[in-house]
PDB file of N, CA and C in Angstrom:
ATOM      1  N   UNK A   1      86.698 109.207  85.451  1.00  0.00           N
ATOM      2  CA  UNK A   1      87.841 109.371  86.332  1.00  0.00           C
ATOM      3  C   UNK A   1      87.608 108.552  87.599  1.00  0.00           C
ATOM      4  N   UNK A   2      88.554 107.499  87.846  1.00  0.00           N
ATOM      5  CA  UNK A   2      88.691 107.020  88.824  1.00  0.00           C
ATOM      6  C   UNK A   2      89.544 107.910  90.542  1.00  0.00           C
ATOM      7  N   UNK A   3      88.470 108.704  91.222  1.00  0.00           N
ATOM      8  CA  UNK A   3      89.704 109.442  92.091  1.00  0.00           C
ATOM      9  C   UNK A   3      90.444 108.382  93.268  1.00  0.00           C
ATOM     10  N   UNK A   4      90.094 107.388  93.994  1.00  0.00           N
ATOM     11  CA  UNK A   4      90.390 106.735  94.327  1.00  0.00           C
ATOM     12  C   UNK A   4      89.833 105.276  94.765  1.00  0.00           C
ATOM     13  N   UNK A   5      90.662 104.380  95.223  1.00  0.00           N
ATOM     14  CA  UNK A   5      89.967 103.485  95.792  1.00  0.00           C
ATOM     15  C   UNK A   5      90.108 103.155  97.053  1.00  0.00           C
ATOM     16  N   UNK A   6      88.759 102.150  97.685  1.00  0.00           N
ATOM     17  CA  UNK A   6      88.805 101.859  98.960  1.00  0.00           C
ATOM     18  C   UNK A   6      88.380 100.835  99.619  1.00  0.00           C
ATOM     19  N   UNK A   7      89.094  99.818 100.001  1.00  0.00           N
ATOM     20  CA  UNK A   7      88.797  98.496 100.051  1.00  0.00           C
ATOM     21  C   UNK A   7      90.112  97.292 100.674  1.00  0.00           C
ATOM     22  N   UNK A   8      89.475  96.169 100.586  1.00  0.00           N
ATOM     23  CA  UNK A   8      90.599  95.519 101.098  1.00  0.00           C
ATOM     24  C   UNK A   8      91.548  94.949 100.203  1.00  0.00           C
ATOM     25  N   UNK A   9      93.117  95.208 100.620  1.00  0.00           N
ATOM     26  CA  UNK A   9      94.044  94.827  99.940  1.00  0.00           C
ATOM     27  C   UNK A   9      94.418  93.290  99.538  1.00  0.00           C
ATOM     28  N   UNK A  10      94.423  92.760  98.406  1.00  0.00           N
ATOM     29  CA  UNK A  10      93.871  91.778  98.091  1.00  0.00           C
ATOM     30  C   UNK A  10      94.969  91.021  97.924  1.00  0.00           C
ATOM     31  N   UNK A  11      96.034  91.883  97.065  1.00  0.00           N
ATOM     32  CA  UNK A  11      97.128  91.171  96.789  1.00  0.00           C
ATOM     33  C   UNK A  11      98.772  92.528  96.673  1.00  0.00           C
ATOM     34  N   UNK A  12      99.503  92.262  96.978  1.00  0.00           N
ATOM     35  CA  UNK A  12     101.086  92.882  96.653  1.00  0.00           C
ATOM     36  C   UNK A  12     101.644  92.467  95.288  1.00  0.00           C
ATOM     37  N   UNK A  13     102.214  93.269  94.726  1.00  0.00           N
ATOM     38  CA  UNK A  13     103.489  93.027  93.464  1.00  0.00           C
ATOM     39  C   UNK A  13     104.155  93.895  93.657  1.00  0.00           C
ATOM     40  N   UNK A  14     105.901  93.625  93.218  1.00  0.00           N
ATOM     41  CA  UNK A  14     106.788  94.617  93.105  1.00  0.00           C
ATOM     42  C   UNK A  14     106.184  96.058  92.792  1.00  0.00           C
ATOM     43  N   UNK A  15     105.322  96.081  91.658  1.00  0.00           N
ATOM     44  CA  UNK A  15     104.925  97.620  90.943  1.00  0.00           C
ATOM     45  C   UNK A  15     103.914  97.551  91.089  1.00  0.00           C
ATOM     46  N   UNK A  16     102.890  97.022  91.926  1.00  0.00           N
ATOM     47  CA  UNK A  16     101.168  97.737  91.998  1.00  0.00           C
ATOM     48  C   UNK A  16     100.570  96.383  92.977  1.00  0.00           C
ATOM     49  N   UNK A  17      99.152  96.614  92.990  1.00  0.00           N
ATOM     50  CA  UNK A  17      98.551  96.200  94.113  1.00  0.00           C
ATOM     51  C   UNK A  17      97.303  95.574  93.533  1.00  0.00           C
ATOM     52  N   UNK A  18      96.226  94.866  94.213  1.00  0.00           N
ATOM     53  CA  UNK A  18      95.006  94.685  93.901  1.00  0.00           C
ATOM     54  C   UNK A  18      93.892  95.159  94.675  1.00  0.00           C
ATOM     55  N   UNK A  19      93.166  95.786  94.982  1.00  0.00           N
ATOM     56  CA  UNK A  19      92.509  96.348  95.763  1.00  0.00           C
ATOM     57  C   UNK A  19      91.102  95.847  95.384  1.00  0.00           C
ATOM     58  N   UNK A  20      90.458  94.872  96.872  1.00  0.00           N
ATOM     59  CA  UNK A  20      89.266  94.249  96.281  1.00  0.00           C
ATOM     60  C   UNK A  20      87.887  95.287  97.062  1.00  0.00           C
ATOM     61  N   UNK A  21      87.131  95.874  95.575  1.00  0.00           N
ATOM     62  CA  UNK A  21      86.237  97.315  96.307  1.00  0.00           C
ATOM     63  C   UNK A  21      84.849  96.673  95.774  1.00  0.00           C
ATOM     64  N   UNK A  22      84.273  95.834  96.437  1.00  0.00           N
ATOM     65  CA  UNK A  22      82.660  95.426  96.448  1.00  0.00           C
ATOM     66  C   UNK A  22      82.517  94.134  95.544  1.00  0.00           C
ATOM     67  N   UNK A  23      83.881  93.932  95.677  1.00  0.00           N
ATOM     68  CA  UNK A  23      83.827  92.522  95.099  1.00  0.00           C
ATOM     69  C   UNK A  23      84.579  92.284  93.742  1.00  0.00           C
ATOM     70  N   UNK A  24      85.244  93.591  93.824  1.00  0.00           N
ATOM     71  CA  UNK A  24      85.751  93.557  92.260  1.00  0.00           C
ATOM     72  C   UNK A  24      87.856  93.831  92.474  1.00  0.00           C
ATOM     73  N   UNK A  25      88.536  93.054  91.870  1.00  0.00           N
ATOM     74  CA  UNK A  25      89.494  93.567  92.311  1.00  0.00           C
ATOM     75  C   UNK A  25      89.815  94.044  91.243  1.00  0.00           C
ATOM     76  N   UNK A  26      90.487  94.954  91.827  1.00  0.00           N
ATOM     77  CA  UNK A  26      90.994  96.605  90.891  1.00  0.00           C
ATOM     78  C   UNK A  26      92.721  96.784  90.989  1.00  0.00           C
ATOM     79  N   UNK A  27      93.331  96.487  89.458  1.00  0.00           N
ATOM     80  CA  UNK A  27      94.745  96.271  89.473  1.00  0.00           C
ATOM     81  C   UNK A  27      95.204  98.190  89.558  1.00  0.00           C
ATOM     82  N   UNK A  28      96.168  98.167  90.395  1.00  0.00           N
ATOM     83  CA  UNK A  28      96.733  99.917  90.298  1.00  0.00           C
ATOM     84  C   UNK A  28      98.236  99.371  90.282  1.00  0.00           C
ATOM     85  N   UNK A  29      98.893 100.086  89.668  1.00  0.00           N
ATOM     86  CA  UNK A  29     100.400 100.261  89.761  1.00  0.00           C
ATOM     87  C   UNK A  29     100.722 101.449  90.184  1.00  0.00           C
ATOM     88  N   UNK A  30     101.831 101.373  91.541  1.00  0.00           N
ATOM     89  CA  UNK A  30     101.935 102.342  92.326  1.00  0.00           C
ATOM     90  C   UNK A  30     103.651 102.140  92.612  1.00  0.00           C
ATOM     91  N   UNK A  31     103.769 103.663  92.917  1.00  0.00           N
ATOM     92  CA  UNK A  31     105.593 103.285  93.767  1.00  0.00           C
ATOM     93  C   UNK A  31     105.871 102.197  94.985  1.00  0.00           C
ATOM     94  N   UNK A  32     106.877 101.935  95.046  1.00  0.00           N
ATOM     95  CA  UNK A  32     107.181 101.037  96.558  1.00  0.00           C
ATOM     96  C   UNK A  32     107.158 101.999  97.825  1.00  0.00           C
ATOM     97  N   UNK A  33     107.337 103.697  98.000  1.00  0.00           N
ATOM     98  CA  UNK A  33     106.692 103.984  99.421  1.00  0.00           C
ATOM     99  C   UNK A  33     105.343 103.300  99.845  1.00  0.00           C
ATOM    100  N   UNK A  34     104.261 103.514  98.560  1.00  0.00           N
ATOM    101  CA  UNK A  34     103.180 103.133  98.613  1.00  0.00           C
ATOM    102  C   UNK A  34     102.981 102.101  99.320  1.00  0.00           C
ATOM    103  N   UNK A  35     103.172 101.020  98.068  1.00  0.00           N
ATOM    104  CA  UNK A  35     102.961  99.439  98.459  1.00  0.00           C
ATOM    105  C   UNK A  35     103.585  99.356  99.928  1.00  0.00           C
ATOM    106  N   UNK A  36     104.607  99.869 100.223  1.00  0.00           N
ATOM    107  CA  UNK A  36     105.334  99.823 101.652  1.00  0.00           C
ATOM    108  C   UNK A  36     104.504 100.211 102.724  1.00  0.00           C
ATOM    109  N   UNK A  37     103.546 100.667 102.468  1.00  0.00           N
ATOM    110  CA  UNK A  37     102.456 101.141 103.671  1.00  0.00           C
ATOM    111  C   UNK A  37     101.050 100.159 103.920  1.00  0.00           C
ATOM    112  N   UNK A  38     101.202  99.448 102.467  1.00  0.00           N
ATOM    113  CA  UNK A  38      99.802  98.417 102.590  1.00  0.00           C
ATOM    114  C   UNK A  38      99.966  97.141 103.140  1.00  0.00           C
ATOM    115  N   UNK A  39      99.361  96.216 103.780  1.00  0.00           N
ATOM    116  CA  UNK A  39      99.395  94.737 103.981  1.00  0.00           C
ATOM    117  C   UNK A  39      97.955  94.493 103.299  1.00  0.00           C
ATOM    118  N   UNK A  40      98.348  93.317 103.288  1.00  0.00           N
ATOM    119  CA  UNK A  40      97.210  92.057 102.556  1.00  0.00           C
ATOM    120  C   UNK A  40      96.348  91.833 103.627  1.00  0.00           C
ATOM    121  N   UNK A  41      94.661  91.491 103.138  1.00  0.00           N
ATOM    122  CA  UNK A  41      93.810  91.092 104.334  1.00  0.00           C
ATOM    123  C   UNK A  41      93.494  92.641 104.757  1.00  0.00           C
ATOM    124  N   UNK A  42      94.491  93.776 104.812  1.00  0.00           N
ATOM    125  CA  UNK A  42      93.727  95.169 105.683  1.00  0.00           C
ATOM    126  C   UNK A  42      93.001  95.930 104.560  1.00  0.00           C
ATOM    127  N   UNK A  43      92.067  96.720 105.525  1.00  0.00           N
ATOM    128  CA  UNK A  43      91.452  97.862 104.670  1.00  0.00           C
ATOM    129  C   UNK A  43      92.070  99.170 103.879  1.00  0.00           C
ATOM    130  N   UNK A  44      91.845  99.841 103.160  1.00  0.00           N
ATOM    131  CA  UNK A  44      93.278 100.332 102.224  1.00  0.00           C
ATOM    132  C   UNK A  44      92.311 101.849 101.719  1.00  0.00           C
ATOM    133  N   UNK A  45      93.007 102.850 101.675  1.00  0.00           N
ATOM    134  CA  UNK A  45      92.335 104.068 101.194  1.00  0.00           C
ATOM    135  C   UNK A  45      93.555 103.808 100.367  1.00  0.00           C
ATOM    136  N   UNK A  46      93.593 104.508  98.448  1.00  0.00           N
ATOM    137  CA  UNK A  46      94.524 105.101  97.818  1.00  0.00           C
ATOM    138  C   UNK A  46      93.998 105.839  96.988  1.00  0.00           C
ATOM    139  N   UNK A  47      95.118 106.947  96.722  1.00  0.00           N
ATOM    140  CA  UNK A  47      94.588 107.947  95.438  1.00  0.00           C
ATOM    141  C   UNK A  47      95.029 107.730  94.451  1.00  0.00           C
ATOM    142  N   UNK A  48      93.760 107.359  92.996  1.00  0.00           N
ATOM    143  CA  UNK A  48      94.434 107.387  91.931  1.00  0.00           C
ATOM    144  C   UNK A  48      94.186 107.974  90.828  1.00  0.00           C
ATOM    145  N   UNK A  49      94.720 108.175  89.803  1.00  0.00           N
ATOM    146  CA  UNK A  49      94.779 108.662  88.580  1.00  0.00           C
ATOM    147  C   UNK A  49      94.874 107.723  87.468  1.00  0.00           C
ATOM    148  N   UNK A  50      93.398 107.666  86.632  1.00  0.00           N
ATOM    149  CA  UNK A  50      93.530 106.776  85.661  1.00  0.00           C
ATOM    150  C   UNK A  50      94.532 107.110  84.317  1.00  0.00           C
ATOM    151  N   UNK A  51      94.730 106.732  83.869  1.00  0.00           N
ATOM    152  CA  UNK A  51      95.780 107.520  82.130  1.00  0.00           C
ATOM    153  C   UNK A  51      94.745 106.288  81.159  1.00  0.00           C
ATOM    154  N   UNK A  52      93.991 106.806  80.196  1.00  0.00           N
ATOM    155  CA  UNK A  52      92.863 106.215  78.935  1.00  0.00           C
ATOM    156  C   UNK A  52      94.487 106.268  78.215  1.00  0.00           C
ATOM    157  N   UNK A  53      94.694 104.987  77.373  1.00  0.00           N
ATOM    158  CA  UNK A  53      95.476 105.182  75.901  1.00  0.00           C
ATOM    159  C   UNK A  53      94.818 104.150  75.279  1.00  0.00           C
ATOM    160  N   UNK A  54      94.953 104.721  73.884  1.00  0.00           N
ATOM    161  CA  UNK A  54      93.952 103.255  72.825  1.00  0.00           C
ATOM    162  C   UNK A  54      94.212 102.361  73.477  1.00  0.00           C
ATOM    163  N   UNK A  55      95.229 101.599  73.548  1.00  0.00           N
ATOM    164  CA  UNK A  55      94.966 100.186  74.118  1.00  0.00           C
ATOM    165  C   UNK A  55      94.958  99.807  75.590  1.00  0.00           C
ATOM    166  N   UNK A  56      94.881 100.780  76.380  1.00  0.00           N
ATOM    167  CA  UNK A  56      94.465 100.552  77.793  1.00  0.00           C
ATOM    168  C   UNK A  56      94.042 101.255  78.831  1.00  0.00           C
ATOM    169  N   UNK A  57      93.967 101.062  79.707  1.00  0.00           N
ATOM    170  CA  UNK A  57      93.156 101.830  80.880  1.00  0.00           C
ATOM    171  C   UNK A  57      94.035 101.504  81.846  1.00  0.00           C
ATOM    172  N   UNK A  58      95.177 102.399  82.565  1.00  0.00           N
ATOM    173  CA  UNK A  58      96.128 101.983  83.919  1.00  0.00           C
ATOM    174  C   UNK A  58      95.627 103.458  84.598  1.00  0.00           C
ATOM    175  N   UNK A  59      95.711 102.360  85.963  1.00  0.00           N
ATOM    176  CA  UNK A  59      95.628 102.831  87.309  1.00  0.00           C
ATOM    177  C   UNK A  59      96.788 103.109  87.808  1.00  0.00           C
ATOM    178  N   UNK A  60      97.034 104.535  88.234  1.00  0.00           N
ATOM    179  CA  UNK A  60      98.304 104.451  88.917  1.00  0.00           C
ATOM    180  C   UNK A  60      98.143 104.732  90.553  1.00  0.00           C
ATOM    181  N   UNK A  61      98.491 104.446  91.828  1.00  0.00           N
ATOM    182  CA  UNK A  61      97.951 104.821  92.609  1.00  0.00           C
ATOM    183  C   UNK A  61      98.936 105.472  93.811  1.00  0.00           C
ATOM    184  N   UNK A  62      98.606 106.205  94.593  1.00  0.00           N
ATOM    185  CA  UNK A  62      99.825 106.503  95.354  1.00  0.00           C
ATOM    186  C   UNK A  62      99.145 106.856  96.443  1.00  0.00           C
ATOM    187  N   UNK A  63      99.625 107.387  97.928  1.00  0.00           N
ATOM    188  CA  UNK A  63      99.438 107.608  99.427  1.00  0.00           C
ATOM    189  C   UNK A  63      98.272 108.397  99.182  1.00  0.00           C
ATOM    190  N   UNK A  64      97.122 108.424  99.880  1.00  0.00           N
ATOM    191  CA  UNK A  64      95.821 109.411 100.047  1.00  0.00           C
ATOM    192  C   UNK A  64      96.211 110.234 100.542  1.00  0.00           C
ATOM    193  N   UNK A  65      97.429 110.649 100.919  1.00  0.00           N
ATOM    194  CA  UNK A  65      97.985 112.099 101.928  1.00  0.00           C
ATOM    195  C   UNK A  65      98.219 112.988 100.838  1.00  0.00           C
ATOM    196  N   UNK A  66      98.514 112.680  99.525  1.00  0.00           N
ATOM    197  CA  UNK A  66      98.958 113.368  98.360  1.00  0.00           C
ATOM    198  C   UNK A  66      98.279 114.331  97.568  1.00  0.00           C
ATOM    199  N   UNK A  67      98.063 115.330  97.430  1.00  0.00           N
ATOM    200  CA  UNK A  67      97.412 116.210  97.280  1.00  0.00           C
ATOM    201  C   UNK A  67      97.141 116.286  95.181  1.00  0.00           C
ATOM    202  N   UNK A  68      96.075 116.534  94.705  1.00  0.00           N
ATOM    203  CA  UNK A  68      95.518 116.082  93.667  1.00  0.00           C
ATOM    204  C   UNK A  68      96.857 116.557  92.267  1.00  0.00           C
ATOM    205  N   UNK A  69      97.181 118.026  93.060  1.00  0.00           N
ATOM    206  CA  UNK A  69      98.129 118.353  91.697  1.00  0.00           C
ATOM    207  C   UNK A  69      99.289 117.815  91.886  1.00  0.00           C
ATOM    208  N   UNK A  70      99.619 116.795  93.609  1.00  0.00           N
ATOM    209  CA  UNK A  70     101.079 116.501  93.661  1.00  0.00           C
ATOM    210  C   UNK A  70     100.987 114.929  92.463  1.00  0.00           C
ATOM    211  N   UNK A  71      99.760 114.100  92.361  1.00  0.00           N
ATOM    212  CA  UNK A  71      99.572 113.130  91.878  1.00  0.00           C
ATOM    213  C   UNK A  71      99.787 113.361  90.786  1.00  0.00           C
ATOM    214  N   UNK A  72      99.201 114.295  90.247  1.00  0.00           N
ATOM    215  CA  UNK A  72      98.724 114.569  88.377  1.00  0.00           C
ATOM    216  C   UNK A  72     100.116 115.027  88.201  1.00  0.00           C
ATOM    217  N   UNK A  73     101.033 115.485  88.804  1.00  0.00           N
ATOM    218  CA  UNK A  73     102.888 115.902  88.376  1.00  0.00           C
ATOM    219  C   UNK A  73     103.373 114.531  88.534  1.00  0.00           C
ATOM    220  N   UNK A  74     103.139 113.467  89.246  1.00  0.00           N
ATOM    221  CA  UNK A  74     103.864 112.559  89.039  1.00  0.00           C
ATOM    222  C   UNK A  74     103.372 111.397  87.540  1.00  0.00           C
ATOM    223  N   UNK A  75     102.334 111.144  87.424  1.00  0.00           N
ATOM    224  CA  UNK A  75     101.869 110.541  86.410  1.00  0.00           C
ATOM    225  C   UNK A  75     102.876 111.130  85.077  1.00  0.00           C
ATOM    226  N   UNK A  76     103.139 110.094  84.141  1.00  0.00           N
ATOM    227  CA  UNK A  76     104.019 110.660  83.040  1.00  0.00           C
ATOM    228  C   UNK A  76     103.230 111.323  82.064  1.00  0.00           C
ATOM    229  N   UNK A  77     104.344 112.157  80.993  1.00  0.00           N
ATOM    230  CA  UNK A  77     103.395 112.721  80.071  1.00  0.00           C
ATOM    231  C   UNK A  77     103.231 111.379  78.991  1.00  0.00           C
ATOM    232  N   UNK A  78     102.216 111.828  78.426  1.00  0.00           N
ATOM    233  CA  UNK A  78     101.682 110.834  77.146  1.00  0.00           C
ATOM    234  C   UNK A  78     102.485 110.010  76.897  1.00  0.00           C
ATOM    235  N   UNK A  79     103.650 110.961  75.696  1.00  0.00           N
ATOM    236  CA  UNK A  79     104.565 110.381  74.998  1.00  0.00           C
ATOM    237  C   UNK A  79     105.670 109.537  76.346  1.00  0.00           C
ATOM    238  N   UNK A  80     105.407 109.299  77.115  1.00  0.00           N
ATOM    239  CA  UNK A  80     106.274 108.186  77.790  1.00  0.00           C
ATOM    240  C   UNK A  80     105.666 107.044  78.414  1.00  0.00           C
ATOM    241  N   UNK A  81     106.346 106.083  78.853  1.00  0.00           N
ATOM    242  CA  UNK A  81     105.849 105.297  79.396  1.00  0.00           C
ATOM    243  C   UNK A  81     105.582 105.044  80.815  1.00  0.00           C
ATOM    244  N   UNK A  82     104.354 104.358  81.311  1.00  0.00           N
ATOM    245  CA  UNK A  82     103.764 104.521  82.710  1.00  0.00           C
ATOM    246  C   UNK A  82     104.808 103.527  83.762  1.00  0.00           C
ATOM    247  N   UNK A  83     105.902 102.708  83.337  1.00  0.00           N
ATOM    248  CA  UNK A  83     106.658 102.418  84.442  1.00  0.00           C
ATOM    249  C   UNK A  83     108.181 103.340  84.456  1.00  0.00           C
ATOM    250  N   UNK A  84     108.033 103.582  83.744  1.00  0.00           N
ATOM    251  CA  UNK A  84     109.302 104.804  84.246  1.00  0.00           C
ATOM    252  C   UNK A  84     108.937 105.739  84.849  1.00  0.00           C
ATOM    253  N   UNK A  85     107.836 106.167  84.865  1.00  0.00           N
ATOM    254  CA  UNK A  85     107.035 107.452  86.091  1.00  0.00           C
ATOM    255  C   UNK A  85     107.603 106.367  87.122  1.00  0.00           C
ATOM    256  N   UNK A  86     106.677 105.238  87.352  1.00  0.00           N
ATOM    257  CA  UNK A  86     107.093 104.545  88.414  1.00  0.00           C
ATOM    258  C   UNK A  86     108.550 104.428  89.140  1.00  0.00           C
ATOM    259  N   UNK A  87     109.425 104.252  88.420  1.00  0.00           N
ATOM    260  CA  UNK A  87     110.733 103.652  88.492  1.00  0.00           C
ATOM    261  C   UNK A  87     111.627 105.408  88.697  1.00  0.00           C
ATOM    262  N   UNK A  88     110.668 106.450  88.180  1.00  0.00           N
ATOM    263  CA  UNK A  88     110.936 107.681  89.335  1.00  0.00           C
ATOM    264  C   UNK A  88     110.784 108.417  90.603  1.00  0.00           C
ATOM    265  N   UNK A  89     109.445 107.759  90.365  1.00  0.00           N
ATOM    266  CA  UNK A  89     109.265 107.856  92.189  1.00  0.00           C
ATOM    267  C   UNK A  89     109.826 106.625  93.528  1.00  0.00           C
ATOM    268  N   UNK A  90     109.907 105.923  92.726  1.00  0.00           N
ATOM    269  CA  UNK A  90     110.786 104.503  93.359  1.00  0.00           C
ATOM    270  C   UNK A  90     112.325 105.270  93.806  1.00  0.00           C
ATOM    271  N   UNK A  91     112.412 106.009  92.973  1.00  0.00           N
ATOM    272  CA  UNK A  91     114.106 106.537  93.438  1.00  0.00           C
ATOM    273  C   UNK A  91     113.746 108.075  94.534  1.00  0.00           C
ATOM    274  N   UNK A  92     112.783 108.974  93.386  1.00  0.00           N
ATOM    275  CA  UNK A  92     112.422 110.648  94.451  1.00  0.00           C
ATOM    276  C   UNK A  92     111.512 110.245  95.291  1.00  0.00           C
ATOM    277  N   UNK A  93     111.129 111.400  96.176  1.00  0.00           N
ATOM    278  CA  UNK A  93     110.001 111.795  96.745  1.00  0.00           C
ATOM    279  C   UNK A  93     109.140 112.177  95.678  1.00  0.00           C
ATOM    280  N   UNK A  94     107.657 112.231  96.342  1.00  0.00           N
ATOM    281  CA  UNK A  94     106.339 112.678  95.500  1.00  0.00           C
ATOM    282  C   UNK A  94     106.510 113.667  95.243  1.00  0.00           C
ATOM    283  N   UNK A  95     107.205 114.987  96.486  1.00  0.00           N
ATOM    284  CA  UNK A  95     107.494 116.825  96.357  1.00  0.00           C
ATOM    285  C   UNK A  95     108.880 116.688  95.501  1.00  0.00           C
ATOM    286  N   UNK A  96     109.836 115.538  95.187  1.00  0.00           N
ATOM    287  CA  UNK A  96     110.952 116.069  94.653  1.00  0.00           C
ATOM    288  C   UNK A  96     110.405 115.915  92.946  1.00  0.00           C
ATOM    289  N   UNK A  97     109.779 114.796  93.152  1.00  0.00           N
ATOM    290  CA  UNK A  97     109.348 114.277  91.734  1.00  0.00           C
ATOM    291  C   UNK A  97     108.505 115.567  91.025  1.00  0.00           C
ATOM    292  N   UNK A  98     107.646 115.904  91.806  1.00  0.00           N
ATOM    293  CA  UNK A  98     106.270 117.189  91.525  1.00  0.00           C
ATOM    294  C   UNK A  98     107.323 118.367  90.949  1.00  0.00           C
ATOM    295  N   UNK A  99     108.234 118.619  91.710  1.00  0.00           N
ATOM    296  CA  UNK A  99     109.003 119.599  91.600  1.00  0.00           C
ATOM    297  C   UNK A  99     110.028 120.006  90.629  1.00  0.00           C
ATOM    298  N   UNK A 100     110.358 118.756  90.443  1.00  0.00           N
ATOM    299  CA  UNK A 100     111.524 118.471  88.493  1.00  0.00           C
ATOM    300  C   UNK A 100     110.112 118.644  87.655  1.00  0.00           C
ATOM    301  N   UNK A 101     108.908 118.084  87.911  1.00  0.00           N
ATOM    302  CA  UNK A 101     107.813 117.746  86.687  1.00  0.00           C
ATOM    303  C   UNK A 101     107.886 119.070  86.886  1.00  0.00           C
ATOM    304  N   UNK A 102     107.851 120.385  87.653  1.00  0.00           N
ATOM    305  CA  UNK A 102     107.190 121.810  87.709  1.00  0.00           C
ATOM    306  C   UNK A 102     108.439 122.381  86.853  1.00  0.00           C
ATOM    307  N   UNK A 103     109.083 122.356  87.333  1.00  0.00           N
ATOM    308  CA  UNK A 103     110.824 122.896  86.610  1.00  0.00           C
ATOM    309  C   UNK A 103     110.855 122.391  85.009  1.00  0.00           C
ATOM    310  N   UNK A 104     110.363 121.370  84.484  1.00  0.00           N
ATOM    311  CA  UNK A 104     110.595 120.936  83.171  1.00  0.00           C
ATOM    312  C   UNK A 104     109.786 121.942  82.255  1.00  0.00           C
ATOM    313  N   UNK A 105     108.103 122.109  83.195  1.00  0.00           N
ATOM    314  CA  UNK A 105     107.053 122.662  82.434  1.00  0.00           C
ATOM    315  C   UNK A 105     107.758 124.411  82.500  1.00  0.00           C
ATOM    316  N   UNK A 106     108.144 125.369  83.644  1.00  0.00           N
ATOM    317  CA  UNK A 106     108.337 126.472  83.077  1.00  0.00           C
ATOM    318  C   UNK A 106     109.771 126.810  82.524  1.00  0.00           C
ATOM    319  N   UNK A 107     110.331 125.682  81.992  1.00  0.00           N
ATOM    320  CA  UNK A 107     112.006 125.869  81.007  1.00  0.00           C
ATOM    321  C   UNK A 107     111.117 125.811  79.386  1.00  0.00           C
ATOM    322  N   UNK A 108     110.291 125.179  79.467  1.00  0.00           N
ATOM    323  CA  UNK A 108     109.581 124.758  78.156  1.00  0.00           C
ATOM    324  C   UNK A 108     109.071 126.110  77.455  1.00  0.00           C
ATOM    325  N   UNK A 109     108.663 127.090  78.371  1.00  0.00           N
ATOM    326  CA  UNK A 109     107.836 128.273  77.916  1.00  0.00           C
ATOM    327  C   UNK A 109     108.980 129.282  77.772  1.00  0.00           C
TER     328      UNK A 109
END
């Protein structure tokens, strides 16, 4: 488990960042509040959450203010895909997003 990273911001993209941590740069895909808080060249705290699937290893990363279970509600479930999580928090908040993910899980039971 990757919990976060910390280092200088290396590079910007629409959907994620590069974060260079001891010499290594480390790709995360994150919402645009996020990226909206980083510049290039500065030093960078983020929290992330890795997702393992057979064929890959993504970083998703979001504000270090975010508290561990608000992160793990935004990350998608399995069966979906990791830029539409994105392309939901791009539209909610982290608490509105956390909060539909909480509402889905106790309609289910």
């Amino acid at each position: 488990m990757i919990a976060h990273l910390h280092g200088t911001v290396a590079g910007i993209s629409p959907d994620g960042m590069v974060i260079d941590v001891g010499g290594v740069g480390c790709g995360c895909s994150a919402p645009p509040d996020t990226l909206a808080t980083l510049k290039p060249g500065e030093l960078a705290r983020v929290a992330t959450s890795l997702v393992v699937r057979e064929d890959s290893l993504t970083l998703f990363g979001s504000a270090p203010t975010m508290s561990v279970t608000s992160s793990s509600c935004s990350r998608p479930p399995a069966a979906s895909r990791p830029r539409l999580a994105l392309a939901m928090l791009a539209v909610h908040s982290h608490g509105r997003a956390a909060q539909g993910r909480r509402q889905t899980r106790t309609s289910k039971r």
